[in-house]
Protein backbone atom coordinates (compact mmCIF):
# COMPACT_ATOMS: atom_id res chain seq x y z
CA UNK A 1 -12.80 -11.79 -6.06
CA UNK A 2 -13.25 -12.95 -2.60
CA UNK A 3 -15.90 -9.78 -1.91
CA UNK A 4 -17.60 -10.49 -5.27
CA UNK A 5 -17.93 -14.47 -4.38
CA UNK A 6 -19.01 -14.17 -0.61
CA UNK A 7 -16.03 -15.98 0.65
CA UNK A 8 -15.26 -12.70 2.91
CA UNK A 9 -16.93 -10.28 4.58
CA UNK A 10 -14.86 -7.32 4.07
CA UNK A 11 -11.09 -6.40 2.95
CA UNK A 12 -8.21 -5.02 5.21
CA UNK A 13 -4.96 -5.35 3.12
CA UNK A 14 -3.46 -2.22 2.00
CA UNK A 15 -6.61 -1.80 -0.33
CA UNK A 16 -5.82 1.29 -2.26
CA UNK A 17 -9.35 2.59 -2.77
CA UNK A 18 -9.81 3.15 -6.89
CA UNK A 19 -12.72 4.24 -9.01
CA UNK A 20 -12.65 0.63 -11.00
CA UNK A 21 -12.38 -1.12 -8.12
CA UNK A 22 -15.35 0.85 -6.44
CA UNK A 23 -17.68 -0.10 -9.76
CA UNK A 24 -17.37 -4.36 -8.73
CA UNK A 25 -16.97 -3.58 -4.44
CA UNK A 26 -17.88 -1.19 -2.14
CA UNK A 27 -15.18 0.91 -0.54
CA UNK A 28 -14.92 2.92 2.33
CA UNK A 29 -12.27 4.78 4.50
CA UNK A 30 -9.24 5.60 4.10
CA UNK A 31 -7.68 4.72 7.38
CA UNK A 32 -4.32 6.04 5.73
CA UNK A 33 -3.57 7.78 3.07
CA UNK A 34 0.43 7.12 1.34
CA UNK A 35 2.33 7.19 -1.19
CA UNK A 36 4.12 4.72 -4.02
CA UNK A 37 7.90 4.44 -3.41
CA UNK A 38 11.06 2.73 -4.64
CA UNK A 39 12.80 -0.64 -2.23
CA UNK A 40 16.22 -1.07 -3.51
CA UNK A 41 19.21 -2.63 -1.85
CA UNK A 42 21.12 -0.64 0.13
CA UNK A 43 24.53 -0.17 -2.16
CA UNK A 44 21.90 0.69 -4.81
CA UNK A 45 22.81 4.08 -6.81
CA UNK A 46 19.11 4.23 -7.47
CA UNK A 47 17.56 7.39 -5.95
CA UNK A 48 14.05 7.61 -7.46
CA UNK A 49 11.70 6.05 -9.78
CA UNK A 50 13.05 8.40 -12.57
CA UNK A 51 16.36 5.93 -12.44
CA UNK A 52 14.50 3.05 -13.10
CA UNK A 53 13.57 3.83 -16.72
CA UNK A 54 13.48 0.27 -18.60
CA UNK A 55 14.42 -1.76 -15.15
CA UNK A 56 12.37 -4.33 -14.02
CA UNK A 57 10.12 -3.40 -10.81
CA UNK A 58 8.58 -5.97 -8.89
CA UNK A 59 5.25 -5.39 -7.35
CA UNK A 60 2.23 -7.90 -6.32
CA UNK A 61 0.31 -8.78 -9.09
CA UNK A 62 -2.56 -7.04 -9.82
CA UNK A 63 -1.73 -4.02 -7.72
CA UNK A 64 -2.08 -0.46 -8.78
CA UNK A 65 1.10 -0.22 -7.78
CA UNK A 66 2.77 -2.34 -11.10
CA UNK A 67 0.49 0.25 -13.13
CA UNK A 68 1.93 3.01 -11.76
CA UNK A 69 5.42 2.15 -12.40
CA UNK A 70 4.29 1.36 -15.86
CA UNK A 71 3.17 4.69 -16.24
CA UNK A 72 7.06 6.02 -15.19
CA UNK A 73 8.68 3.80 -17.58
CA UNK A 74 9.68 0.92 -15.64
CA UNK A 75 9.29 -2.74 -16.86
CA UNK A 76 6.62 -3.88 -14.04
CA UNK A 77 7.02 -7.42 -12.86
CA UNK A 78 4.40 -9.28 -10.67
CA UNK A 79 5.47 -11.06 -8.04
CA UNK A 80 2.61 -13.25 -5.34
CA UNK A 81 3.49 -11.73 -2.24
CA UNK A 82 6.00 -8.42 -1.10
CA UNK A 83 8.06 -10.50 0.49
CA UNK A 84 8.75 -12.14 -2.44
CA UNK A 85 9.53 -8.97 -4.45
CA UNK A 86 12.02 -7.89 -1.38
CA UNK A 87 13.58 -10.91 -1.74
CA UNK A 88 14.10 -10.60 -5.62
CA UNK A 89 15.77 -7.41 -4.70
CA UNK A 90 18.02 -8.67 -2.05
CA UNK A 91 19.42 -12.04 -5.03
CA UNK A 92 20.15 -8.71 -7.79
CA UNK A 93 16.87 -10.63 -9.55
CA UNK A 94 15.01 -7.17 -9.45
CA UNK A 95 16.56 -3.24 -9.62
CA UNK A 96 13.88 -2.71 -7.26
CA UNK A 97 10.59 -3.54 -5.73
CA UNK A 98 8.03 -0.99 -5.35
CA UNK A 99 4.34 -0.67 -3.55
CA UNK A 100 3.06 2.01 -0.68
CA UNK A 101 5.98 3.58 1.36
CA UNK A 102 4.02 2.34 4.45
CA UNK A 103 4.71 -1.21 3.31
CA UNK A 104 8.37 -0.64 2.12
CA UNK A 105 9.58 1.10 4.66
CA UNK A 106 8.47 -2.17 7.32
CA UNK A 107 10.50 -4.32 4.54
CA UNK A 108 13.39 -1.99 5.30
CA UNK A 109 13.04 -2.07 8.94
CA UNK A 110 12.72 -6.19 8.37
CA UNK A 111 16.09 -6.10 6.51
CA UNK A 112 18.36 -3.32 8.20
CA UNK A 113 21.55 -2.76 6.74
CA UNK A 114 20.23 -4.39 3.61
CA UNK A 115 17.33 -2.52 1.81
CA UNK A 116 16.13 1.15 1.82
CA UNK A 117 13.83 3.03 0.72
CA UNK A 118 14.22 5.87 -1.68
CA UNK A 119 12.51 8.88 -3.73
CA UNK A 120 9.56 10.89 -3.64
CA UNK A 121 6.09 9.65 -3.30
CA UNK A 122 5.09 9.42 -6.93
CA UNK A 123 1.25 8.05 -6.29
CA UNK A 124 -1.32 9.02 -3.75
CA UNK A 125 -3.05 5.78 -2.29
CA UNK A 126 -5.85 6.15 -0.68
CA UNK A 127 -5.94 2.81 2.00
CA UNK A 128 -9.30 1.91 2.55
CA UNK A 129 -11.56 -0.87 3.46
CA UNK A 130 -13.51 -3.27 0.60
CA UNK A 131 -16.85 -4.81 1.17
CA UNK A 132 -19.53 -6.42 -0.60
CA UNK A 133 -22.02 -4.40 -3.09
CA UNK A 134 -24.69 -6.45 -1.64
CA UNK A 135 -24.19 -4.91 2.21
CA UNK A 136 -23.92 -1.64 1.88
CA UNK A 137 -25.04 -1.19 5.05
CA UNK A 138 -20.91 -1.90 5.85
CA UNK A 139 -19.94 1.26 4.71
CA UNK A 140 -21.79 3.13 7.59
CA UNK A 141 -20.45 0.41 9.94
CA UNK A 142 -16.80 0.56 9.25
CA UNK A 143 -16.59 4.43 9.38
CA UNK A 144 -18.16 4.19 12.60
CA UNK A 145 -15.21 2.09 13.49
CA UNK A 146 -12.33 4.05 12.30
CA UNK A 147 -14.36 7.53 13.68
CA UNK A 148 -14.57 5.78 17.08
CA UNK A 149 -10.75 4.67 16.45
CA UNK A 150 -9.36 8.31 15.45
CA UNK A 151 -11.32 10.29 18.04
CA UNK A 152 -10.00 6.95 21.17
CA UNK A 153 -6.41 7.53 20.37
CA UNK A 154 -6.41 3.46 19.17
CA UNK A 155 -6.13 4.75 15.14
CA UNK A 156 -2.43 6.67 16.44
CA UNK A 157 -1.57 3.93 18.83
CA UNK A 158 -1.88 1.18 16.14
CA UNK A 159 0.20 3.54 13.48
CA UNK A 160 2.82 3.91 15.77
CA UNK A 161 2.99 -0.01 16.96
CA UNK A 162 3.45 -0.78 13.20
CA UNK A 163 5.06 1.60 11.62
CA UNK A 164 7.06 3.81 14.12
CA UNK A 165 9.46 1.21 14.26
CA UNK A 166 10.52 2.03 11.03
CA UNK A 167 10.75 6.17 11.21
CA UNK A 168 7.43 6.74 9.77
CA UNK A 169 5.84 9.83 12.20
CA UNK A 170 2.05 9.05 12.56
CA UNK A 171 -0.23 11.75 10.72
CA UNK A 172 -3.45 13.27 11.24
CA UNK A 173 -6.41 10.46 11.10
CA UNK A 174 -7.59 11.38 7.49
CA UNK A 175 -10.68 12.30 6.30
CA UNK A 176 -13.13 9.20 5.74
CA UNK A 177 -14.92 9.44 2.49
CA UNK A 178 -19.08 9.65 2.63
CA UNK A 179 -20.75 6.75 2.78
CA UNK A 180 -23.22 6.32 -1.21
């Protein structure tokens, strides 16, 4: 809503990169591509999203993320923030919370000794950047950005600043999808 209305120039917020999103925003990238995982506490029997069947989930609203674990058999619940949802987890409100492993495991990392993550990825999310249908000149501008930031080193340096805290061994850049 915020692309469609002009309020912002372009979106940087773990932006999974969809086909229905792509037909109301442009979107470009990804800068990182992940995978949907399971947050649970950290006395939690719960090893996948296969244990969850008929649990409540919590996820942001209006993620892909509460479809997905929908589509496993899990009672989604949306919550306004993660940070909520991690701390539905921690009160026993929630069996689990689940979103991009990326995002979980920082929650973890937040809450040692308290939350982990666990299971397979059971999603591919393709983390890209949103912008406006009326610039599409942005597309060729931001993947000149992330080129210039995977071929500097900066892409790896900001992946391990952020997320190597928490375990999470920085991949290959990934491929950026063509500009249309």
């Amino acid at each position: 809503p915020y692309l469609e209305s002009g309020k912002v120039d372009v979106v940087l917020a773990s932006y999974s990169i969809t086909d229905d999103r792509r037909k109301v925003v442009g979107q470009t990238g990804p800068y990182m591509v992940t995978g949907q995982q399971i947050l649970v506490k950290e006395d939690s029997d719960v090893a996948g999203i296969e244990d969850l069947k008929g649990k409540e989930v919590c996820s942001v609203t209006g993620s892909t993320s509460l479809e997905n674990v929908k589509a496993k058999g899990a009672k989604g619940v949306g919550a306004d923030s993660y940070s909520e949802c991690a701390e539905k987890v921690l009160d026993g409100t929630y069996a689990a919370m689940s979103t991009d492993g990326s995002i979980l495991a920082g929650l973890a990392a937040q809450n040692e000794g308290q939350l982990k993550v666990v299971g397979d990825e059971f999603s591919e999310e393709r983390i890209g950047v949103g912008y406006s249908k009326d610039h599409p000149e942005m597309c060729e501008w931001i993947n000149g950005v992330l080129e210039k930031a995977f071929d500097d080193g900066s892409w790896a340096e900001a992946f391990e600043l952020t997320l190597g805290p928490s375990g999470v061994e920085t991949p290959e850049p990934p491929e950026l999808d063509a500009c249309q």
